[in-house]
Protein backbone atom coordinates (compact mmCIF):
# COMPACT_ATOMS: atom_id res chain seq x y z
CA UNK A 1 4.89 -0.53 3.69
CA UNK A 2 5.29 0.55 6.90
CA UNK A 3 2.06 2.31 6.46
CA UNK A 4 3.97 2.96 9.39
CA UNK A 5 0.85 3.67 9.21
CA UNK A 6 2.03 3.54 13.67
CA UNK A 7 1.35 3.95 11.78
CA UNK A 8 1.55 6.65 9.15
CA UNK A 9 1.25 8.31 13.21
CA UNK A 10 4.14 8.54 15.22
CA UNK A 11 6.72 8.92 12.05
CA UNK A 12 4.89 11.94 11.06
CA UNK A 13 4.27 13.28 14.40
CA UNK A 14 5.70 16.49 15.74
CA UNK A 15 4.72 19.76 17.91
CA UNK A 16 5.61 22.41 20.43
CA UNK A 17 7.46 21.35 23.29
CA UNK A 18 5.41 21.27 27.01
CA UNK A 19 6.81 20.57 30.20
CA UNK A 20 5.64 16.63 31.85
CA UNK A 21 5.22 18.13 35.27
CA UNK A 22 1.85 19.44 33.87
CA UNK A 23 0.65 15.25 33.44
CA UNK A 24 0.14 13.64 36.87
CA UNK A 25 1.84 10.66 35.01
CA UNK A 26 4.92 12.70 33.79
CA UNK A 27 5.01 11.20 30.76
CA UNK A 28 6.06 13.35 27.36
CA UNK A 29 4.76 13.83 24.16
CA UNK A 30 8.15 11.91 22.65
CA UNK A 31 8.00 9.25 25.14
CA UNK A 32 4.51 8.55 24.38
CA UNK A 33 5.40 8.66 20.68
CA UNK A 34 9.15 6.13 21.58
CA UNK A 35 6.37 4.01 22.97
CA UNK A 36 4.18 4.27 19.76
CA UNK A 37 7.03 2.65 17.58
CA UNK A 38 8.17 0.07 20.23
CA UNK A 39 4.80 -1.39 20.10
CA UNK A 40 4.81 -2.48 16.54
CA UNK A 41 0.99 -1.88 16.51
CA UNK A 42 1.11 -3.00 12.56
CA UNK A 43 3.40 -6.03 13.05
CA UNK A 44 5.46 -4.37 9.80
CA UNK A 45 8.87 -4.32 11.25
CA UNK A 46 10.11 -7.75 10.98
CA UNK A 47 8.42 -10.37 9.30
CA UNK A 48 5.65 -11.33 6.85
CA UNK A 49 1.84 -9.62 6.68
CA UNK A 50 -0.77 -10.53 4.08
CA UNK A 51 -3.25 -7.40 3.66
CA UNK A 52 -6.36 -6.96 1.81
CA UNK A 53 -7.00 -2.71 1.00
CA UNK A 54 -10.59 -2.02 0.14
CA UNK A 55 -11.16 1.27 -1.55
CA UNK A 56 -14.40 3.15 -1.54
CA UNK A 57 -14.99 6.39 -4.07
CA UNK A 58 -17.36 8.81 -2.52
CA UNK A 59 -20.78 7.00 -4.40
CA UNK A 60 -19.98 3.96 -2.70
CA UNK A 61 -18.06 2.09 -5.28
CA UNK A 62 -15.29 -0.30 -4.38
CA UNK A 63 -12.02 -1.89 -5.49
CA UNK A 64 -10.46 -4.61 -3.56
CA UNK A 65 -6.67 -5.61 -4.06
CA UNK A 66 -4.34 -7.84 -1.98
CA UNK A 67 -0.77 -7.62 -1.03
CA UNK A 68 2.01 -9.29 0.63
CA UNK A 69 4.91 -7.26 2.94
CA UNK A 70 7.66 -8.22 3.58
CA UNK A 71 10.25 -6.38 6.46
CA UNK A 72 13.16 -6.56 8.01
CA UNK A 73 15.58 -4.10 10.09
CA UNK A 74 18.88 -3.57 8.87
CA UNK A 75 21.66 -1.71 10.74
CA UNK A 76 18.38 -0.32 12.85
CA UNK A 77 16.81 1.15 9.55
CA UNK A 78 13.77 -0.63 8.16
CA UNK A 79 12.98 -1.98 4.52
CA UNK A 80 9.89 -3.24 3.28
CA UNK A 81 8.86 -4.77 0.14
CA UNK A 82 5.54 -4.90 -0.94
CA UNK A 83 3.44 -6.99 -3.63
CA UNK A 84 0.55 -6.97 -5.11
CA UNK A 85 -1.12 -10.76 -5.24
CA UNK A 86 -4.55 -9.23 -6.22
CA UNK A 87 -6.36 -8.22 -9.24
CA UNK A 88 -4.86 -9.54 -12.38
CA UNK A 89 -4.58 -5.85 -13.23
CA UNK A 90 -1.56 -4.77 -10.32
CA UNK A 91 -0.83 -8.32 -9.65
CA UNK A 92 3.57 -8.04 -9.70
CA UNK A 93 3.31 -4.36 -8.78
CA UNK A 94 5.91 -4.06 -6.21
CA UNK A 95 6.52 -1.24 -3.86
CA UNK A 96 10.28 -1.19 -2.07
CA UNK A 97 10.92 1.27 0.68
CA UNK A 98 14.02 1.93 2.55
CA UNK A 99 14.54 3.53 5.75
CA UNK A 100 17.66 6.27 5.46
CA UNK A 101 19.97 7.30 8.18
CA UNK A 102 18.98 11.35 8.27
CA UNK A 103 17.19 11.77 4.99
CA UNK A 104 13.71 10.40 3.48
CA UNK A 105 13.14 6.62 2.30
CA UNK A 106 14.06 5.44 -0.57
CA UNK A 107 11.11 4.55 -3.07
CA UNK A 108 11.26 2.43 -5.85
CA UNK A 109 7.42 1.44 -7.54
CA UNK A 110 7.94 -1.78 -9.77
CA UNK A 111 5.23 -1.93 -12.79
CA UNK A 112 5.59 -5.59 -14.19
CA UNK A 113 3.54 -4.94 -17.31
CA UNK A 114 5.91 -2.25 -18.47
CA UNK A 115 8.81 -3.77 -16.83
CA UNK A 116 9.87 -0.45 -15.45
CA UNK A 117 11.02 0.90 -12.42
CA UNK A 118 11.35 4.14 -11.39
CA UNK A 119 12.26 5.87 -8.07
CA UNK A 120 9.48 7.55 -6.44
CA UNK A 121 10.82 11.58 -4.91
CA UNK A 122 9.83 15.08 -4.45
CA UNK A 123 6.69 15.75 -4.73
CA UNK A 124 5.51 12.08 -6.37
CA UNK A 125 5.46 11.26 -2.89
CA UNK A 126 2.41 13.14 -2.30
CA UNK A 127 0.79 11.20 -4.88
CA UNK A 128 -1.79 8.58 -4.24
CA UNK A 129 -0.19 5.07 -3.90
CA UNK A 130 -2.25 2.71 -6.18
CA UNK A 131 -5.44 4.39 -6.11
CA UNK A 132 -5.69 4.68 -2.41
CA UNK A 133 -6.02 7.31 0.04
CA UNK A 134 -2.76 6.81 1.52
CA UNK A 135 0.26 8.54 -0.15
CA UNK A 136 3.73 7.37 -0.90
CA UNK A 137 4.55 10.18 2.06
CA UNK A 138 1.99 8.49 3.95
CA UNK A 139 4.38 5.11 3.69
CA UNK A 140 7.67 6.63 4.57
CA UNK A 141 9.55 5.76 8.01
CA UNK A 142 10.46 8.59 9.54
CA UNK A 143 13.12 8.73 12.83
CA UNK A 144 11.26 10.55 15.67
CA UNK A 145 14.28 12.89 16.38
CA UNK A 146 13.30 14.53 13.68
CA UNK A 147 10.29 16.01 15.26
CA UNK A 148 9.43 17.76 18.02
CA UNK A 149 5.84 16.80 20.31
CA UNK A 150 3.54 18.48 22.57
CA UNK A 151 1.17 16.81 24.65
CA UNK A 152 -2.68 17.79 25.16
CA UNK A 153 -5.26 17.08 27.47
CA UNK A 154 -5.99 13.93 27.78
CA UNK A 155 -9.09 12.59 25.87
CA UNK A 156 -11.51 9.12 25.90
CA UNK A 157 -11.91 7.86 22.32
CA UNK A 158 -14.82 5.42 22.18
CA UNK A 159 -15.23 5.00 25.81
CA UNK A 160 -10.91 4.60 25.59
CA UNK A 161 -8.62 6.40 27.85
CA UNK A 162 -6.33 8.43 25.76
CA UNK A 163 -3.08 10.50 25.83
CA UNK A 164 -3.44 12.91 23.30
CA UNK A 165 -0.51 14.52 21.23
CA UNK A 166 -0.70 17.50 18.48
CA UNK A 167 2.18 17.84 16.10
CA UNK A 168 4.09 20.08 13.26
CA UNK A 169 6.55 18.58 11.23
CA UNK A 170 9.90 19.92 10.18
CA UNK A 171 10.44 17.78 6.88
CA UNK A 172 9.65 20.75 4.28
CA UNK A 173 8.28 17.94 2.05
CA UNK A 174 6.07 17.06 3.86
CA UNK A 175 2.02 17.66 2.63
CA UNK A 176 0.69 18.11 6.32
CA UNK A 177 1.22 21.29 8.65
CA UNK A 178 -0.12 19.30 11.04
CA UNK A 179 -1.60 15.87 12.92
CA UNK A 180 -3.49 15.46 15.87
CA UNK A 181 -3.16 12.03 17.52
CA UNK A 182 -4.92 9.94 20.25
CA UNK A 183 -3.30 6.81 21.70
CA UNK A 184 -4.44 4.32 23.96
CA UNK A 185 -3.20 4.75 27.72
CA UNK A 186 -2.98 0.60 28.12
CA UNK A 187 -1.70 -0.60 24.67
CA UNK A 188 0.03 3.05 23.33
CA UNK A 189 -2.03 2.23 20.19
CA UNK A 190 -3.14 5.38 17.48
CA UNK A 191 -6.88 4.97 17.68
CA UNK A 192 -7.04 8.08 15.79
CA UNK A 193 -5.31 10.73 13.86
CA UNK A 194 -6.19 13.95 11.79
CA UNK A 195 -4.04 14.95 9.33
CA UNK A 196 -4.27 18.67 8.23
CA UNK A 197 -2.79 20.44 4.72
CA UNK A 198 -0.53 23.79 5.03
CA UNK A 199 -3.68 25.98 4.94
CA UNK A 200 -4.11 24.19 7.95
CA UNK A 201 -7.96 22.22 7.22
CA UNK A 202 -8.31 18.91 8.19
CA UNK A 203 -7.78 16.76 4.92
CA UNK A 204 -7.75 13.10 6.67
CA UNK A 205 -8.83 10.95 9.22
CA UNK A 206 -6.65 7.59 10.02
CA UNK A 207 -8.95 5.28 12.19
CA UNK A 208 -8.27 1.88 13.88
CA UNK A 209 -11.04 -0.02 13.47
CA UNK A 210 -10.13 -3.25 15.01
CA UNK A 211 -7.24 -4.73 17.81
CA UNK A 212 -6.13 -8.52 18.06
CA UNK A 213 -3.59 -9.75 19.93
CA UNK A 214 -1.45 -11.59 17.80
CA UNK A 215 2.00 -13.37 18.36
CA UNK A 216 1.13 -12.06 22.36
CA UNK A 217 1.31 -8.40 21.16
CA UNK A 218 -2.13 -6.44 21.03
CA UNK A 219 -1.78 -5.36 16.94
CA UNK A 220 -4.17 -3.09 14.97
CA UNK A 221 -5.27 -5.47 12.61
CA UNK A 222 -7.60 -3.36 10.60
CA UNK A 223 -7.51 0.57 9.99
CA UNK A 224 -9.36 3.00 7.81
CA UNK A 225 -7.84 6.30 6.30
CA UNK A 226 -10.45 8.78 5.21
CA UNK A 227 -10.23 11.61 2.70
CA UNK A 228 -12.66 14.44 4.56
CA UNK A 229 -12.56 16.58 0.96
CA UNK A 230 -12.62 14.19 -1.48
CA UNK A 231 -15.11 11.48 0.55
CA UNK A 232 -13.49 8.36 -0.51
CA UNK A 233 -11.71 6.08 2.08
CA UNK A 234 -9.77 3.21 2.15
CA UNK A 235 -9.88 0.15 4.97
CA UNK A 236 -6.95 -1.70 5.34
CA UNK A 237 -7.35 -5.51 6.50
CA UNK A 238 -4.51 -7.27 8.17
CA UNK A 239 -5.35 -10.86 7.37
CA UNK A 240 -2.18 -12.73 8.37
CA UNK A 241 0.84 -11.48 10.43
CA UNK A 242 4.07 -13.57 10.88
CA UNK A 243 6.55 -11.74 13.03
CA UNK A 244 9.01 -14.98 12.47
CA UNK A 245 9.89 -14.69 9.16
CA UNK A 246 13.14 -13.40 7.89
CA UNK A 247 14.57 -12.87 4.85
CA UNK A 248 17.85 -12.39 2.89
CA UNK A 249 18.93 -9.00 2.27
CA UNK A 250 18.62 -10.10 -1.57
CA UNK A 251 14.97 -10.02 -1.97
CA UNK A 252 15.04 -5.74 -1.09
CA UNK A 253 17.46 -5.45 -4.24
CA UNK A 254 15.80 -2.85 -6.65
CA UNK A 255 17.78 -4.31 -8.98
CA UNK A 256 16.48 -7.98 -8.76
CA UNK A 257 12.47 -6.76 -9.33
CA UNK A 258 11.97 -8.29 -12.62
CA UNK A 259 14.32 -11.62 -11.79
């Protein structure tokens, strides 16, 4: 679930072109972004992560469920499987995405009571995944080259020094016409990021809420994406991150869900 959420950020991120020179720093908006997706901010591409997702309706109510991801690159492209430990209810729901070499993931959404799988594409994938406010867009892994950046003026977030970057995508799937991004100048972590539809209003806001260092890398371990129209949200707790773990190539078999 590479909620790569860096996060849902840098995949999705994209823009006009502006020239360094105009940053004393001479950084880019791309190399700013590379930097993004070295970091591993979410500690979801290799390893083992135990989440907890709260989500909040717009009177206040909540639903709590838990899941386990698991990740690992292959050939340079990243798969993730995720479970659901957490209620009874989803508990065996399993969510498998696979990173493709010039195209869109791969989804496949596992429903153990049914014992069905189906592929998730086309426009299911700007459905809400499991009652969240993330999407099953949101979740894809995206290759950078396939957007373009520009860089803004720089702005604090919280008292934060931050590069900002604005960005258009070119996937024509894709729900947004636009994100807006601020990353911190030490860490290159996405504090912040507004998401806007293809009328071009502001539909989302993904917040980091909380940083830990963990296995010696500093790691967002607890984010919030808000729905601005609808008023729910949706916090994301990162309650155990092992980068060590690895897995066989097996256990990301579509095939083997229900074994």
């Amino acid at each position: 679930m590479n909620a790569r959420f860096a996060l849902a950020a840098a995949a999705l991120l994209a823009a006009f072109p502006v020239f360094a020179q105009e940053f004393p720093d001479g950084l880019t908006a791309k190399q700013i972004a590379d930097k993004v997706l070295d970091n591993d901010s979410l500690g979801f591409s290799n390893g083992q992560a135990t989440i907890t997702l709260t989500i909040q309706n717009k009177r206040g109510q909540e639903r709590v469920r838990k899941l386990e991801t698991k990740s690992m690159k292959v050939d340079g492209l990243q798969w993730t499987l995720a479970t659901f430990l957490e209620p009874a209810d989803v508990a065996g729901t399993k969510l498998l995405a696979k990173e493709v070499k010039d195209g869109s993931d791969l989804q496949y959404l596992y429903l153990p009571a049914l014992k069905e799988k189906r592929r998730i594409a086309g426009s299911e994938k700007n459905e809400s995944f499991m009652g969240t406010d993330f999407t099953y867009y949101d979740l894809e892994q995206r290759g950078i080259e396939d957007a373009e950046y520009t860089r803004l003026p720089d702005e604090k977030q919280s008292d934060i020094d931050c590069f900002r970057i604005e960005s258009r995508g070119k996937d024509k799937d894709s729900p947004y016409s636009k994100l807006d991004m601020w990353v911190d100048k030490k860490d290159y972590l996405p504090l912040k990021i507004y998401f806007y539809d293809k009328s071009g209003e502001h539909v989302k806001t993904l917040v980091a809420q909380m940083v830990e260092p963990k296995g010696g890398i500093m790691t967002i371990t607890k984010l919030m994406m808000k729905n601005v129209q609808k008023g729910s949200k949706t916090t994301m707790s990162m309650e155990q991150i092992d980068r060590t773990r690895t897995f066989p190539k097996s256990i990301f078999d579509e095939n083997s869900f229900d074994k």
